[in-house]
Protein backbone atom coordinates (compact mmCIF):
# COMPACT_ATOMS: atom_id res chain seq x y z
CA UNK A 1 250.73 30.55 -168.89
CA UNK A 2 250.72 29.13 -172.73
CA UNK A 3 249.19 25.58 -172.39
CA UNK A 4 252.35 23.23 -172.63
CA UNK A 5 252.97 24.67 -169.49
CA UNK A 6 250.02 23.59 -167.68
CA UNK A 7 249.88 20.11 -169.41
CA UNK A 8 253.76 19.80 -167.71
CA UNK A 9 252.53 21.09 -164.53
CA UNK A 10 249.65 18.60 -164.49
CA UNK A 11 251.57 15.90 -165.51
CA UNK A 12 254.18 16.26 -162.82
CA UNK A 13 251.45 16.32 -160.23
CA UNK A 14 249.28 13.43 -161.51
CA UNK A 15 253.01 11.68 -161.72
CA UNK A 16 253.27 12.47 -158.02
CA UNK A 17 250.20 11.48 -156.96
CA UNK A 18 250.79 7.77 -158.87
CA UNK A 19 254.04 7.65 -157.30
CA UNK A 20 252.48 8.38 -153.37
CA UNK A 21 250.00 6.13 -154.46
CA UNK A 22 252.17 3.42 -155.51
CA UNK A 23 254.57 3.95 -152.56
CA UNK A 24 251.60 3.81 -150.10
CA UNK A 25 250.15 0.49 -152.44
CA UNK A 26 253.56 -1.19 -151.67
CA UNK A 27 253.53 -0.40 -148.17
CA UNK A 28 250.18 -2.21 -147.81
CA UNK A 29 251.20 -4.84 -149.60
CA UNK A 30 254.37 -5.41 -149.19
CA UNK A 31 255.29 -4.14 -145.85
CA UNK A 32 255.64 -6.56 -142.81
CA UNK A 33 252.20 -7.09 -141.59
CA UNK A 34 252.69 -9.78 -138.34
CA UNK A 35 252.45 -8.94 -134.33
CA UNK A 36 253.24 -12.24 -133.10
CA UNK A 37 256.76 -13.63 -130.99
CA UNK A 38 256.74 -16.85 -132.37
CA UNK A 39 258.72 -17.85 -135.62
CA UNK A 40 255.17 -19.11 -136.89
CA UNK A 41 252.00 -19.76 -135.96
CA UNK A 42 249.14 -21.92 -137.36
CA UNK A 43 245.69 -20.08 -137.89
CA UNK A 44 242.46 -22.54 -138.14
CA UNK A 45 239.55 -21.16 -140.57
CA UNK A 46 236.86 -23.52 -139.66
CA UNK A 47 234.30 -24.89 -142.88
CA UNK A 48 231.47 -22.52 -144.56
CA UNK A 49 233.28 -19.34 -142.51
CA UNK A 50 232.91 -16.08 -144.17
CA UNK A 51 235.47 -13.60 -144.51
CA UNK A 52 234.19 -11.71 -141.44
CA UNK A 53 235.19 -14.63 -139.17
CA UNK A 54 238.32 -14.63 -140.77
CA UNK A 55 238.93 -11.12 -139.96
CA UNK A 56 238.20 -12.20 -135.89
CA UNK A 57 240.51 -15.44 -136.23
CA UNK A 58 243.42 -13.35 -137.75
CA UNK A 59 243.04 -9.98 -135.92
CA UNK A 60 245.52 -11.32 -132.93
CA UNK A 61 248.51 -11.63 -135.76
CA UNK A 62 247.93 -9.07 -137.71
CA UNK A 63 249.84 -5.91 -136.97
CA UNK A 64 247.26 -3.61 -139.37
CA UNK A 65 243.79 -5.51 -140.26
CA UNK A 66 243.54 -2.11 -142.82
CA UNK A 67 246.42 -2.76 -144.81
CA UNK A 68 245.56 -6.77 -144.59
CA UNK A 69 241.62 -6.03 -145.82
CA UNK A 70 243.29 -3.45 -148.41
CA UNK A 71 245.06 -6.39 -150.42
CA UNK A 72 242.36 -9.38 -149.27
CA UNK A 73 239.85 -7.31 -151.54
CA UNK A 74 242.63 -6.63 -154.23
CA UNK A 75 242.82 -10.18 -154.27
CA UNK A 76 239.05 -10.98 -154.36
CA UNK A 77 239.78 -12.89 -151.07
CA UNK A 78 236.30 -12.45 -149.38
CA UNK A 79 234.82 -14.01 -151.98
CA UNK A 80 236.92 -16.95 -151.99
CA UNK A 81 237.78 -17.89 -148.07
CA UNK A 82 238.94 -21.39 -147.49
CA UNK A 83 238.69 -23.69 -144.48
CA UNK A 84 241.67 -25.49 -143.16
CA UNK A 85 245.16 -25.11 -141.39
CA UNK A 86 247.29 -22.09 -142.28
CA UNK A 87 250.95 -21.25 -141.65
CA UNK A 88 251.73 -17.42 -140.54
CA UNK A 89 255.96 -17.15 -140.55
CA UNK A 90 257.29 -13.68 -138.91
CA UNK A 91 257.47 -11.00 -140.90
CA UNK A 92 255.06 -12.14 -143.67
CA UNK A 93 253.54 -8.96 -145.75
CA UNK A 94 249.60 -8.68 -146.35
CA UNK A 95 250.45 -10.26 -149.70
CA UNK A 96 252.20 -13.12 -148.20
CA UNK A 97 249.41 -13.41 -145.32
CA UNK A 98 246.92 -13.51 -148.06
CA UNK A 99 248.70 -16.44 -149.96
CA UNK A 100 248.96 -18.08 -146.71
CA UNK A 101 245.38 -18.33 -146.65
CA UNK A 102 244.86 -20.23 -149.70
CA UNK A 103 246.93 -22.93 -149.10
CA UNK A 104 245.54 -25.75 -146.30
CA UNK A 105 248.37 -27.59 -144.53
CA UNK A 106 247.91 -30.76 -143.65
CA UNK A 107 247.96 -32.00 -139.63
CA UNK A 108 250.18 -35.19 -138.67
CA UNK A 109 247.75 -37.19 -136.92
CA UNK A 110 248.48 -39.88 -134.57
CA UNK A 111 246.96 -42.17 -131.96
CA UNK A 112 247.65 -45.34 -130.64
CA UNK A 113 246.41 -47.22 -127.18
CA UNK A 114 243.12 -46.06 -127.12
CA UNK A 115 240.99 -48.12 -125.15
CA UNK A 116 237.26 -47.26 -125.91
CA UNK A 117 235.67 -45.95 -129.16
CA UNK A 118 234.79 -42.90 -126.96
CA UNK A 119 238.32 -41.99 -125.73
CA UNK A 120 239.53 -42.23 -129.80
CA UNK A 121 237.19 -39.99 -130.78
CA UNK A 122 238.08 -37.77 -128.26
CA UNK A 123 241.98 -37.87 -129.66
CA UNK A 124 241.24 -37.62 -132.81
CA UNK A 125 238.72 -34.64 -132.43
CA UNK A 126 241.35 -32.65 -130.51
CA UNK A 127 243.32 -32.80 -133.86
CA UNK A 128 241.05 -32.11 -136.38
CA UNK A 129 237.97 -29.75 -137.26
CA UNK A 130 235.06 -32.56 -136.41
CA UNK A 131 234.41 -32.95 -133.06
CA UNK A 132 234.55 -36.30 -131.12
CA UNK A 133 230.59 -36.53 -130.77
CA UNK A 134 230.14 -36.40 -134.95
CA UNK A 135 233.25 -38.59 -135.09
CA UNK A 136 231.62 -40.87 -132.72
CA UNK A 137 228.24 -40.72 -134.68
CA UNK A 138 230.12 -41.74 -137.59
CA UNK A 139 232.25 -44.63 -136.32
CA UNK A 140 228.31 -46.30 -134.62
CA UNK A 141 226.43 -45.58 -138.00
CA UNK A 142 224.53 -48.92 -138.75
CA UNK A 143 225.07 -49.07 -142.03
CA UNK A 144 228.80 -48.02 -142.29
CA UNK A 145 228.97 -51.02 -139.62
CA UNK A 146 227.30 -54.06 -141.76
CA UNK A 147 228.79 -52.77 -145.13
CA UNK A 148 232.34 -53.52 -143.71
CA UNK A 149 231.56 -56.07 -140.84
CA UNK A 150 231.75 -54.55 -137.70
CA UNK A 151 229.43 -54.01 -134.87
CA UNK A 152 230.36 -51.40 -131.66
CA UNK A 153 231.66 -53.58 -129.66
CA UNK A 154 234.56 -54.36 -132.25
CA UNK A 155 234.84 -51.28 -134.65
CA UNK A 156 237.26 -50.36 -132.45
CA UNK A 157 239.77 -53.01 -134.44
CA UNK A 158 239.35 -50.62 -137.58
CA UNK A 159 241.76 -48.11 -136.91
CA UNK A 160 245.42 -49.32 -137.85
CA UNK A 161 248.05 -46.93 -135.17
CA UNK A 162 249.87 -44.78 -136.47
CA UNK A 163 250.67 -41.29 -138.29
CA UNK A 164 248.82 -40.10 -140.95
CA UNK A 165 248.74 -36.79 -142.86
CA UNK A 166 245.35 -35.17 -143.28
CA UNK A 167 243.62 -31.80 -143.51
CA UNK A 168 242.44 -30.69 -140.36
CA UNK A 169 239.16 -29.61 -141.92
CA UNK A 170 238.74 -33.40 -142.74
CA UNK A 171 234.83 -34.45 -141.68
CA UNK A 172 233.92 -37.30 -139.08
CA UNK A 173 232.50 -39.59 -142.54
CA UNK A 174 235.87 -38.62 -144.68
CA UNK A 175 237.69 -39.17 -141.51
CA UNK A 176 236.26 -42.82 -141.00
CA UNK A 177 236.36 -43.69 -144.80
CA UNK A 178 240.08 -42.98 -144.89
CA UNK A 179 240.67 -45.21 -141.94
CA UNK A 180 238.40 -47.87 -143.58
CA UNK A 181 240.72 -47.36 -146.58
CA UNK A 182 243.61 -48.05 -144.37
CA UNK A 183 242.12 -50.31 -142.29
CA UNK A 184 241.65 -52.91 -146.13
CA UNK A 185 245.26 -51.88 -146.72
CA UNK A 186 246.73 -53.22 -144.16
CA UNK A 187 244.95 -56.31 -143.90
CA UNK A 188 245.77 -57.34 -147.52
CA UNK A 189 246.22 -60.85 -148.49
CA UNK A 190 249.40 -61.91 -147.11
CA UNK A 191 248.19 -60.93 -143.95
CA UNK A 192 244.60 -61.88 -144.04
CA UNK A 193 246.35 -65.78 -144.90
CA UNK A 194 248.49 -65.37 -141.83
CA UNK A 195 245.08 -64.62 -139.61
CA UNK A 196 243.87 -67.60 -141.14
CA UNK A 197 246.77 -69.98 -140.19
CA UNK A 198 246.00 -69.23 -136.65
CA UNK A 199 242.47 -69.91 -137.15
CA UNK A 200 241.68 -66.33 -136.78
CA UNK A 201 239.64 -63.50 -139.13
CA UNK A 202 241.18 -59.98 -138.75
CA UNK A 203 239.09 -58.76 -136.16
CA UNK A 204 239.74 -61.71 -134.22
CA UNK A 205 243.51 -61.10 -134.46
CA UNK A 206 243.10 -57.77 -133.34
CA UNK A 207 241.17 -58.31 -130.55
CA UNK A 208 243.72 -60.74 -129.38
CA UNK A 209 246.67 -58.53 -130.21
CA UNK A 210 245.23 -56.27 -127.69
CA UNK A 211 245.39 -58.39 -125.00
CA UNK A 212 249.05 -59.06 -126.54
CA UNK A 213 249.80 -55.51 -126.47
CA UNK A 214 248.52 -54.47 -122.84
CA UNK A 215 250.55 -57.39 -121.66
CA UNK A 216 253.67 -56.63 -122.46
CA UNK A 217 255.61 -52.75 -123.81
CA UNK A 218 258.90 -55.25 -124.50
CA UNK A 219 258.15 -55.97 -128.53
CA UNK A 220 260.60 -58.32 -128.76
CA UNK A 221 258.93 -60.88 -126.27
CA UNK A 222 255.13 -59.69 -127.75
CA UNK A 223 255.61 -62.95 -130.22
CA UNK A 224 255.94 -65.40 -127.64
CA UNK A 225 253.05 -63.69 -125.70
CA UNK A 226 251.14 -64.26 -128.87
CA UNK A 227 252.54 -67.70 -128.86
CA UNK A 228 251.12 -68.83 -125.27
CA UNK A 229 247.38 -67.31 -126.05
CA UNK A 230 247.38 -69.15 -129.03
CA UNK A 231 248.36 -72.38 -127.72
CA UNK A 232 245.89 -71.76 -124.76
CA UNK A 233 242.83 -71.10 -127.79
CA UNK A 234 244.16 -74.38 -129.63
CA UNK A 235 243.65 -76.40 -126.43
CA UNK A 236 240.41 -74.78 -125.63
CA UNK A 237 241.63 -73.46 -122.54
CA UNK A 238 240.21 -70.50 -120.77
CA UNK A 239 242.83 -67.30 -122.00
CA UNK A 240 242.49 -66.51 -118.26
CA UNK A 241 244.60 -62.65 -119.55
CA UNK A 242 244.56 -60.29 -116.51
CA UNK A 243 244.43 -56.92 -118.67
CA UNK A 244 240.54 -58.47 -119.82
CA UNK A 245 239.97 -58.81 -116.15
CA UNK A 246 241.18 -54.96 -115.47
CA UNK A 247 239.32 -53.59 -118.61
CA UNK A 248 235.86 -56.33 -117.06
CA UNK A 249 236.28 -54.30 -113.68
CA UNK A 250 236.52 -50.44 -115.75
CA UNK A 251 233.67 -51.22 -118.18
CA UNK A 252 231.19 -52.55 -114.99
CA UNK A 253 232.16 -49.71 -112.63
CA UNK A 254 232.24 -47.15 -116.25
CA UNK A 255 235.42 -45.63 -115.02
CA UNK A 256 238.12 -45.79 -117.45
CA UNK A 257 240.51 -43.20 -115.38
CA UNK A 258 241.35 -45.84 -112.67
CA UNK A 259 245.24 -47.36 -112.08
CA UNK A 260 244.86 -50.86 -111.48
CA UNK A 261 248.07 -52.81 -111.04
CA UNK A 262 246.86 -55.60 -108.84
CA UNK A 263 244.20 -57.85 -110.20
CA UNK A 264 242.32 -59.24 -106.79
CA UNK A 265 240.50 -62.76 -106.81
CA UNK A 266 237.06 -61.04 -107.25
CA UNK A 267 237.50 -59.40 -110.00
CA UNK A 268 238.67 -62.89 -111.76
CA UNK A 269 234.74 -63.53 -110.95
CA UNK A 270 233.06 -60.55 -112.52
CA UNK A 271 231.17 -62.11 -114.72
CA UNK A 272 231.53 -59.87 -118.08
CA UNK A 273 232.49 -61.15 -121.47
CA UNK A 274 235.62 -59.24 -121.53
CA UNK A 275 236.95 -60.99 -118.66
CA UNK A 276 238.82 -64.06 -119.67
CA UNK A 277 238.70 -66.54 -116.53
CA UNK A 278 234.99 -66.17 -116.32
CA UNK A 279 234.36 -66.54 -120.30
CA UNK A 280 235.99 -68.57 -122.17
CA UNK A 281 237.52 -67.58 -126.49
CA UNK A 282 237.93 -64.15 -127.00
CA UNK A 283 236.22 -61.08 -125.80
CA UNK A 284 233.49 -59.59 -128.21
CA UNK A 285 235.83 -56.64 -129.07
CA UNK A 286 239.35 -55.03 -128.10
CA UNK A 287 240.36 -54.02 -124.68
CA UNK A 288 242.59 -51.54 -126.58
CA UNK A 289 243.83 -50.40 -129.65
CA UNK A 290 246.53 -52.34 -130.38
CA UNK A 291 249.90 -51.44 -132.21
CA UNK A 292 251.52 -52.51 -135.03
CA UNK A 293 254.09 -54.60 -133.23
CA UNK A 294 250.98 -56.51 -130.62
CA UNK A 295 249.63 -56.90 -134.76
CA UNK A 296 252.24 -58.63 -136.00
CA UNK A 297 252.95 -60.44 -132.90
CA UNK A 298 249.87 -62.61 -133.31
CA UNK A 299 249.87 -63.11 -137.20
CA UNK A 300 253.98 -64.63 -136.35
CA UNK A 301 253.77 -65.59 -132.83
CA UNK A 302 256.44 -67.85 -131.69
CA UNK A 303 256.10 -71.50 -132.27
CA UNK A 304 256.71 -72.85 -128.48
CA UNK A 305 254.99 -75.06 -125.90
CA UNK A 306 254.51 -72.50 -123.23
CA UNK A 307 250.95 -72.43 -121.69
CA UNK A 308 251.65 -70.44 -118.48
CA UNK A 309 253.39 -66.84 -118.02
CA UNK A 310 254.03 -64.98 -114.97
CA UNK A 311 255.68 -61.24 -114.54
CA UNK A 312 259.54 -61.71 -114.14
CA UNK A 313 260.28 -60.26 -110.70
CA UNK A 314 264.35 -60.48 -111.99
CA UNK A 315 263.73 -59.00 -115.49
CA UNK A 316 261.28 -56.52 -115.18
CA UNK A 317 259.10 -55.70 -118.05
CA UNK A 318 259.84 -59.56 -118.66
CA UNK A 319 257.80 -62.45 -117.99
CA UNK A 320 258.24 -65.90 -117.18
CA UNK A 321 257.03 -68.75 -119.24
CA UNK A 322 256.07 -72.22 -118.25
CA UNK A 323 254.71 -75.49 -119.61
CA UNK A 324 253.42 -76.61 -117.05
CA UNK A 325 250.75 -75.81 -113.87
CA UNK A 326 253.48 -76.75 -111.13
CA UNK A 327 256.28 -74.64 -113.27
CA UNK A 328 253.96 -71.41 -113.63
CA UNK A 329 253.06 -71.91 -109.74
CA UNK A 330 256.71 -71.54 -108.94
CA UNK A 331 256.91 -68.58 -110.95
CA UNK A 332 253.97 -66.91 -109.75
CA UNK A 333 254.74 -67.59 -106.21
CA UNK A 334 257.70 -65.77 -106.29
CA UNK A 335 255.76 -62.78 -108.12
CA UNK A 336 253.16 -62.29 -105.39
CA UNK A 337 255.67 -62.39 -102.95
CA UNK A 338 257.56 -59.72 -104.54
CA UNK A 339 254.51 -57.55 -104.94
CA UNK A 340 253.20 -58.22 -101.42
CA UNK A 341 256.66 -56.60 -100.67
CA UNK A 342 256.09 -53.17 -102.34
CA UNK A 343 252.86 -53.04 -100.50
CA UNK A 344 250.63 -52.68 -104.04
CA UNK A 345 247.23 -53.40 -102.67
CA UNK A 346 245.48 -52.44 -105.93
């Protein structure tokens, strides 16, 4: 055999061996690599994890971990893992998996109604990385609180409802300084002056748009709500708002899980700063978070002469309104006997 020959011969076998090679390369790389039902699922690497843990939190949707750690170390991926929120579609490759990996999604976060600094940081850490006892650690640091004016009873007021978009590997103190951030953003100057006009700071508006809010879920009566508890703080009358008595009687007893629809004459004597026929102005902090609506409520209440409201027993979710003590009496009469009806003892 002359030596062309065996240079063909060995050429036509090292080009066979490339092209198994390639052909198994592509496979690993571009074959689809998923075991999961779903159209997608979302895979959570959690901050300083190493490519081991990756492996663990991956293994349940990945139809060959071989093929996936074949192209991870192709694509120096060990050496490079990311925290965060990843997307996994159907039917991705090992490639695709890979790429998925290096690009954090951002979670949708909402909350809203929240009525202790404890239950929020308990919503917010079941939607992001931090847990609610480093979120809470954050929101009560003493120095975070006199920097920006707040103390614990009222930091609460901070946090502005809504939706935001932020990485899930987000930590308690970036967490907090974003919401400080919106917290100055909401309250800018226009509204800060309309605070003002009803003799009331920011917090203080808050904490009364709480009371506004847990009063009534029908927005479009919230401003005259506003209007009434205004008028009542302009007289120097007692606010004398049954949701302050409710939260009093939680916070004393330290249960927060309780359904209390009737408000009884005792509790209107607990004597607790939160509860507005025993002391008078407003409470030292929120009795809930507040929503945008409750917000703007008080900053353009209605402009009325109503002192007195009662619930509307013929528009329910309504209330009544009065101006004066005989007129509310009337209206409240006919309340109690309509609840006495249903039998709601508490």
């Amino acid at each position: 055999m002359n030596i062309k020959k065996i240079i063909t011969i060995a050429a036509v076998v090292l080009i066979s061996v490339l092209m198994i090679y390639g052909f198994i390369l592509i496979r690993q790389i571009f074959a689809d690599n998923t075991k999961f039902e779903e159209s997608e699922v979302y895979v959570f690497v959690p901050t300083d994890a190493n490519y081991e843990q990756v492996q663990k939190i991956v293994a349940p949707y990945v139809e060959d971990m071989n093929r996936f750690d074949v192209v991870a170390n192709k694509k120096s991926y060990p050496a490079n893992v990311k925290s965060g929120r990843f997307l996994f579609k159907k039917g991705m490759n090992s490639n695709e998996l890979i790429n998925a990996l290096r690009l954090n999604l951002a979670v949708n976060l909402a909350f809203n109604n929240q009525e202790r600094l404890e239950d929020f940081s308990g919503r917010i850490g079941s939607q992001i990385e931090a847990d609610s006892l480093s979120l809470l650690t954050a929101f009560k640091d003493t120095t975070f609180l006199k920097e920006n004016g707040f103390n614990e009873e009222n930091v609460l007021t901070m946090f502005i409802p809504n939706t935001y978009e932020i990485y899930w590997n987000t930590s308690a103190i970036k967490f907090r300084d974003k919401m400080i951030k919106e917290y100055r953003n909401f309250w800018n100057e226009e509204r800060v002056e309309k605070a003002k006009k009803q003799g009331l700071t920011p917090i203080e508006a808050t904490i009364l748009a709480s009371i506004v809010h847990k009063e009534s879920v029908k927005k479009d009566e919230r401003p005259r709500i506003a209007g009434v508890y205004l008028n009542r703080l302009n007289k120097g009358m007692l606010l004398q708002a049954d949701p302050t008595v409710i939260y009093a009687v939680k916070k004393s007893t330290n249960d927060f899980t309780q359904v209390i629809k009737r408000v009884l004459n005792k509790d209107l004597r607990i004597a607790s700063p939160y509860n507005t026929y025993y002391t008078a102005g407003l409470p030292p902090g929120p009795i809930a978070m507040p929503d945008i609506t409750a917000l703007e409520a008080v900053l353009n209440p209605e402009k009325h002469n109503y002192i007195y409201f009662c619930a509307s027993v013929e528009r329910f979710g309504y209330h009544e309104f009065a101006t004066t003590q005989a007129e509310h009496e009337q209206n409240a009469k006919k309340y109690y006997n309509w609840i006495n009806s249903q039998g709601v003892k508490r």
